[in-house]
Protein backbone atom coordinates (compact mmCIF):
# COMPACT_ATOMS: atom_id res chain seq x y z
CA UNK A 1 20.02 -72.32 -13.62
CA UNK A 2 16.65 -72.53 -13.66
CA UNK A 3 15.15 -74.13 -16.98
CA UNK A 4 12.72 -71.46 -19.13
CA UNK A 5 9.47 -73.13 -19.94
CA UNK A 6 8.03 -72.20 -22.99
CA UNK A 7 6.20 -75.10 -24.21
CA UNK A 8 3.33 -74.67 -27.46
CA UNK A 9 0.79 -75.83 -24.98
CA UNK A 10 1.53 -72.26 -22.73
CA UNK A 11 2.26 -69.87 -26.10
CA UNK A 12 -1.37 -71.41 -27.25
CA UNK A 13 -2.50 -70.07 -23.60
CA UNK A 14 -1.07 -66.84 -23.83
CA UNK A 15 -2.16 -66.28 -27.26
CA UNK A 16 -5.41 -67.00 -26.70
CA UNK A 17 -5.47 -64.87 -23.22
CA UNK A 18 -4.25 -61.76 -25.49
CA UNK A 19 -6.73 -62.34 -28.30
CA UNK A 20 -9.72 -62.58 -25.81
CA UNK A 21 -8.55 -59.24 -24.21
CA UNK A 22 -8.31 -57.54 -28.06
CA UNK A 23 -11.54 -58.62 -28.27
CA UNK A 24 -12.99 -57.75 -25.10
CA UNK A 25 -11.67 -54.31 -25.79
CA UNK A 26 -12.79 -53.92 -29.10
CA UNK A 27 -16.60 -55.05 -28.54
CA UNK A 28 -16.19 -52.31 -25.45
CA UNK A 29 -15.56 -49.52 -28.05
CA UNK A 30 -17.93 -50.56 -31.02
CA UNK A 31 -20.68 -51.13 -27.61
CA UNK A 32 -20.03 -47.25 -27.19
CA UNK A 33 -20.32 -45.90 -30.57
CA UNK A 34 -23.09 -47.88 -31.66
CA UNK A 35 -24.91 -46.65 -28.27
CA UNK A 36 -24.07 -43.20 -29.00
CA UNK A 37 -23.39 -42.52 -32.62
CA UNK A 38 -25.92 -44.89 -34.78
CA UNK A 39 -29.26 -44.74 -34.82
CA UNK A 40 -31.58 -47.53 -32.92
CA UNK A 41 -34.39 -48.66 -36.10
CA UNK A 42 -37.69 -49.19 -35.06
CA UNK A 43 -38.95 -52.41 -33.82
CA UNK A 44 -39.79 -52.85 -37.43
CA UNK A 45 -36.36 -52.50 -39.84
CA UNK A 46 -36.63 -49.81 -42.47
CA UNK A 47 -39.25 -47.89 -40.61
CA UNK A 48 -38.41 -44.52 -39.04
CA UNK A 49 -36.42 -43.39 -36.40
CA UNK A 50 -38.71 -43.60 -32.87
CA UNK A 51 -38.03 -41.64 -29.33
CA UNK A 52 -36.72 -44.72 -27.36
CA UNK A 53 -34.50 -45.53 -24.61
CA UNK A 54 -31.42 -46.93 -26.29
CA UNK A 55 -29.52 -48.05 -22.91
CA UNK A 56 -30.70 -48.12 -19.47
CA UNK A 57 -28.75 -48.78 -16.08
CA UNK A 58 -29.45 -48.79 -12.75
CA UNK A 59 -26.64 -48.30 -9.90
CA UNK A 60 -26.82 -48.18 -6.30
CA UNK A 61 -25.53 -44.73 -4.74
CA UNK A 62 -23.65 -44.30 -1.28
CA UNK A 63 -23.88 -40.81 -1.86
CA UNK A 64 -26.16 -38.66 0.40
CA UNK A 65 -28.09 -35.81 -1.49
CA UNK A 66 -28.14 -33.11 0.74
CA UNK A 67 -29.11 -29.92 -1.25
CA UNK A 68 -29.88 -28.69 -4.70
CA UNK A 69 -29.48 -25.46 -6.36
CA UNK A 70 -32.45 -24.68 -9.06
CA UNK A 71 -33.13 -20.98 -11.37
CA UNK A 72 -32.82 -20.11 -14.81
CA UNK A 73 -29.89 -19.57 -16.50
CA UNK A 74 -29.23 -17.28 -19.92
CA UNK A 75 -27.05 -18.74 -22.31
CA UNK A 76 -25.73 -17.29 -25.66
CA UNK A 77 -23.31 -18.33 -28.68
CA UNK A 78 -22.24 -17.19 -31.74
CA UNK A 79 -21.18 -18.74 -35.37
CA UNK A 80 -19.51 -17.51 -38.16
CA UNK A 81 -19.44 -19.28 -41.73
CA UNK A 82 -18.84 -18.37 -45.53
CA UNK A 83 -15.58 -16.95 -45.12
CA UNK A 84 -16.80 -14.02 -42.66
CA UNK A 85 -20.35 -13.00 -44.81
CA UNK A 86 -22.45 -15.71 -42.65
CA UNK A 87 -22.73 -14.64 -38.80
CA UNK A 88 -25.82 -15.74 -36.73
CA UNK A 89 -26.41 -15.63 -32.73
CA UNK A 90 -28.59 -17.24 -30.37
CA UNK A 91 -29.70 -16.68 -27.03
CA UNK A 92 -32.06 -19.11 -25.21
CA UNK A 93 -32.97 -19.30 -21.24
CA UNK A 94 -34.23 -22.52 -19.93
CA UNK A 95 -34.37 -23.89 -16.35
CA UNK A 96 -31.15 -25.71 -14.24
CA UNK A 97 -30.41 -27.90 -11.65
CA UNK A 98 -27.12 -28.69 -9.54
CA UNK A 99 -26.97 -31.47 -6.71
CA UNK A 100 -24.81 -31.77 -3.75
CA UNK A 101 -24.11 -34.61 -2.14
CA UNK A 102 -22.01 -36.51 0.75
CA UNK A 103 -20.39 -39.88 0.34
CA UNK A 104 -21.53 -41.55 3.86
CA UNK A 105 -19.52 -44.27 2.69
CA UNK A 106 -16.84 -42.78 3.40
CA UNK A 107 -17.70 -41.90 7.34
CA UNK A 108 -15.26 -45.22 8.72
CA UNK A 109 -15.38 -45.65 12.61
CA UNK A 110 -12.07 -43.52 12.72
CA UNK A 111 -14.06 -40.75 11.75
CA UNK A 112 -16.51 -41.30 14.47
CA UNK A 113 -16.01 -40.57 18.54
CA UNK A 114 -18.18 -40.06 21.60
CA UNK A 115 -17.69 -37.31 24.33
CA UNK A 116 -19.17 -39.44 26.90
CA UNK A 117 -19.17 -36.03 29.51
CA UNK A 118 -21.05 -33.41 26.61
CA UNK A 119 -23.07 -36.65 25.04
CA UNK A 120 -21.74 -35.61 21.80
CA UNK A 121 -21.19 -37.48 18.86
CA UNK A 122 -18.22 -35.89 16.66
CA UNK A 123 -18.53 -36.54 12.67
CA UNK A 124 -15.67 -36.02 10.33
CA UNK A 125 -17.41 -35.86 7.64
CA UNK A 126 -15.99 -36.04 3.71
CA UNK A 127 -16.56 -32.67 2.18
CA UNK A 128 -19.57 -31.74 -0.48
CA UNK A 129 -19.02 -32.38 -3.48
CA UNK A 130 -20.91 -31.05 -6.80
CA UNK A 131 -23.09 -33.19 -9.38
CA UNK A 132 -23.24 -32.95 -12.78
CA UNK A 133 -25.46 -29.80 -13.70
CA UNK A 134 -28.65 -30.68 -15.69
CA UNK A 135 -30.39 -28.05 -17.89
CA UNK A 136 -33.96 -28.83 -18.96
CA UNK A 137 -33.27 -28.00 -22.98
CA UNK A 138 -37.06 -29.14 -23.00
CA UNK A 139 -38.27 -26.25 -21.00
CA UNK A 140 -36.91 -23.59 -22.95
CA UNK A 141 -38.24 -20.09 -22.08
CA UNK A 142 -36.64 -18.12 -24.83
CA UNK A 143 -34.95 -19.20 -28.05
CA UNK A 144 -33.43 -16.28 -30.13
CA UNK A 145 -31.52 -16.89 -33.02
CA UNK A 146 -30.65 -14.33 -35.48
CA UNK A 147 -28.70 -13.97 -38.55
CA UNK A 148 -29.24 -13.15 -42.25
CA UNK A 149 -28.96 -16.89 -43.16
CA UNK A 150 -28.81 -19.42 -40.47
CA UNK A 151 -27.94 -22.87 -42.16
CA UNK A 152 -28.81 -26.35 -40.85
CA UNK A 153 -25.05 -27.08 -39.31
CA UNK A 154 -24.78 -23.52 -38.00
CA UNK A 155 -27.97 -23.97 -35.90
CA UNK A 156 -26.74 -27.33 -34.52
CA UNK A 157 -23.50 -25.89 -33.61
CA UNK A 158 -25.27 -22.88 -32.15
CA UNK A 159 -27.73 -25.18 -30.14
CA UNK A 160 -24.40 -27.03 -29.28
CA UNK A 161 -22.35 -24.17 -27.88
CA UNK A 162 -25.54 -22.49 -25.44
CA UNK A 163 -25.87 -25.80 -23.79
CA UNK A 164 -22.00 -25.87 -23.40
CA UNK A 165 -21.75 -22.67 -21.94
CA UNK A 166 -25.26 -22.73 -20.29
CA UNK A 167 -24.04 -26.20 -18.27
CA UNK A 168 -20.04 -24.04 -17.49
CA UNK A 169 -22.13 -20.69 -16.34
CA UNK A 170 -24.54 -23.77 -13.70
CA UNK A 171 -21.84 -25.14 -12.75
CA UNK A 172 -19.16 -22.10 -11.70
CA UNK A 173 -22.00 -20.83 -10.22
CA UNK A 174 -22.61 -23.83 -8.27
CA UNK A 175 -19.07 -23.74 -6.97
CA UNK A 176 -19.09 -20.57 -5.78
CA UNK A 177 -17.67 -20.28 -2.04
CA UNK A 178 -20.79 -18.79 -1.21
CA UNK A 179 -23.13 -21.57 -2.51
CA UNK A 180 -21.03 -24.16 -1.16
CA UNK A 181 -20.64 -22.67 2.08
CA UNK A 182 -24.81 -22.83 2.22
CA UNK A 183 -24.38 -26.31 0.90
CA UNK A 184 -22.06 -27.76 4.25
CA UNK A 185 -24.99 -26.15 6.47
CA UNK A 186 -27.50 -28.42 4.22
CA UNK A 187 -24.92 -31.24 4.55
CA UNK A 188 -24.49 -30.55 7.84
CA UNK A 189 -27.84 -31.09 8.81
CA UNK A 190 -28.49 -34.06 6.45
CA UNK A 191 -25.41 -36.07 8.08
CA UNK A 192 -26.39 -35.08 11.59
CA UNK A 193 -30.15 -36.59 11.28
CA UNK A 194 -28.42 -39.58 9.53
CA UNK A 195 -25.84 -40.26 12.26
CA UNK A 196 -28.32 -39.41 15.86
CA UNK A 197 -31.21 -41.96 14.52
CA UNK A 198 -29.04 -44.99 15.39
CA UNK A 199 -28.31 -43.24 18.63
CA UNK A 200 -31.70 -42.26 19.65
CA UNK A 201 -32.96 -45.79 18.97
CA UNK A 202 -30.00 -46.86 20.99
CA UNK A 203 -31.47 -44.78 24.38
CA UNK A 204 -29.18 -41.98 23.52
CA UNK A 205 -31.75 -39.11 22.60
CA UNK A 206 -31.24 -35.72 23.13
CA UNK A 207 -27.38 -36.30 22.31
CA UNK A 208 -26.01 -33.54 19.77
CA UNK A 209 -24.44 -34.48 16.89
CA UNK A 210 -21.22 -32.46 15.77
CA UNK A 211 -20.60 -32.34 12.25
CA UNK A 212 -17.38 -30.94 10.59
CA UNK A 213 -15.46 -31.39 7.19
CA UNK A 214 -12.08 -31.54 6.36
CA UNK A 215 -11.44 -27.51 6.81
CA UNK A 216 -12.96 -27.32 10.15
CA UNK A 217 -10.96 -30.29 12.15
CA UNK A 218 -8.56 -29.60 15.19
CA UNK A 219 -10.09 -27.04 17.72
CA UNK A 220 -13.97 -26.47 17.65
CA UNK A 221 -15.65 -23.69 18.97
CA UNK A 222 -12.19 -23.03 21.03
CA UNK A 223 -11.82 -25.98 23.18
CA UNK A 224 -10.63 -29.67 21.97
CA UNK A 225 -13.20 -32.38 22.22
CA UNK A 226 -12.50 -35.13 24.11
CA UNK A 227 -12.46 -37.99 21.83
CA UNK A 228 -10.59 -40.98 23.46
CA UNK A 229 -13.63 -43.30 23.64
CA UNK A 230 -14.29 -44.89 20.18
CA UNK A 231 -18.49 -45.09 19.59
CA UNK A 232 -17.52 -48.78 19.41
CA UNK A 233 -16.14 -48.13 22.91
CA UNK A 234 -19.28 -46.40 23.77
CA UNK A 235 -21.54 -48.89 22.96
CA UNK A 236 -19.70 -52.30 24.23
CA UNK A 237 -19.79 -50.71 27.51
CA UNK A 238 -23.55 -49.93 27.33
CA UNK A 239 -24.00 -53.50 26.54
């Protein structure tokens, strides 16, 4: 039977291993709140609040931006307080954006093959997806709020609710079947000038690039490409 170790210098281990996670944890949350809740004092204490850039990070992107859908959109909300007397409505119209991108990244050399007799290169491709909308509260065209008294917390909450249902009303409207169909012929572009630079550079120009996502694959344009050379293939033979 195998002997149990448990000595104090291995509890003292795993004690301390726990308490540095609690703590790792717990500086994580307060990080969060004080970034987002509390507000940052001026460079001198006591004075007043200042615009300023609280946080600021910088990431690399894989993703490939290949269209954007811009207008104006028409928002309104509605608040009731003081038991029913208190009613007050706002409408406000300010500009929107939506991004679509493509994660290249995920294009792996399985999703890549060469019909050596049509020079084509065949791209399974990941399919769009849709950013974040942004709405450009800023830019504000129209701001209509009425109601016989319109207190402090009810205008925040009103202000609150447009850009909630401004950012829904971008957003369904960015997923509609029709935009994102328009979106693919963006992408489909976008990946195709991506993919036949390497090629042209590579004494391949005037080779098509074929580019098709996830609800396209299997027979294209009623015939089955022949894709039993790999581009690695390809290549190592040009070589």
């Amino acid at each position: 039977m195998a002997q149990r170790i448990a000595t104090p210098t291995v509890r003292l281990l795993v004690m301390l291993a726990a308490a540095a996670v609690i703590a790792l944890v717990g500086f994580t949350l307060w990080e969060r709140y004080n970034e987002r809740y509390v507000v940052t004092e001026a460079e001198e204490p006591g004075g007043p609040a200042v615009t300023q850039l609280v946080t600021a990070r910088l990431s690399g992107m894989s993703r490939l931006k290949v269209a954007e859908l811009a207008g104006t959109v028409q928002s309104t909300a509605s608040d009731t307080r003081g038991f029913g007397w208190l009613r007050s409505n706002q409408i406000i119209k300010m500009p929107y954006s939506v991004d679509y991108f493509v994660d290249v990244s995920a294009i792996g050399p399985d999703d890549v093959q060469w019909n050596a007799e049509t020079r084509t290169l065949v791209v399974d491709a990941p399919d769009v997806t849709v950013g974040k909308p942004n709405t450009d509260e800023g830019a504000r065209t129209l701001v209509r709020t009425s109601g016989l008294v319109v207190t402090r917390t009810a205008a925040e909450e009103l202000s609150r609710r447009t850009s909630q249902a401004a950012q829904a009303k971008a957003e369904s409207g960015a997923r509609s079947p029709e935009r994102i169909a328009q979106a693919r012929e963006y992408a489909r572009r976008s990946v195709a000038a991506l993919m036949g630079t390497p090629l042209e550079a590579l004494g391949y120009g005037g080779a098509r690039v074929l580019v098709t996502f996830p609800a396209e694959r299997g027979y294209r344009d009623g015939e089955r490409w022949d894709v039993s050379k790999s581009v690695e293939k390809v290549l190592a033979n040009r070589r």
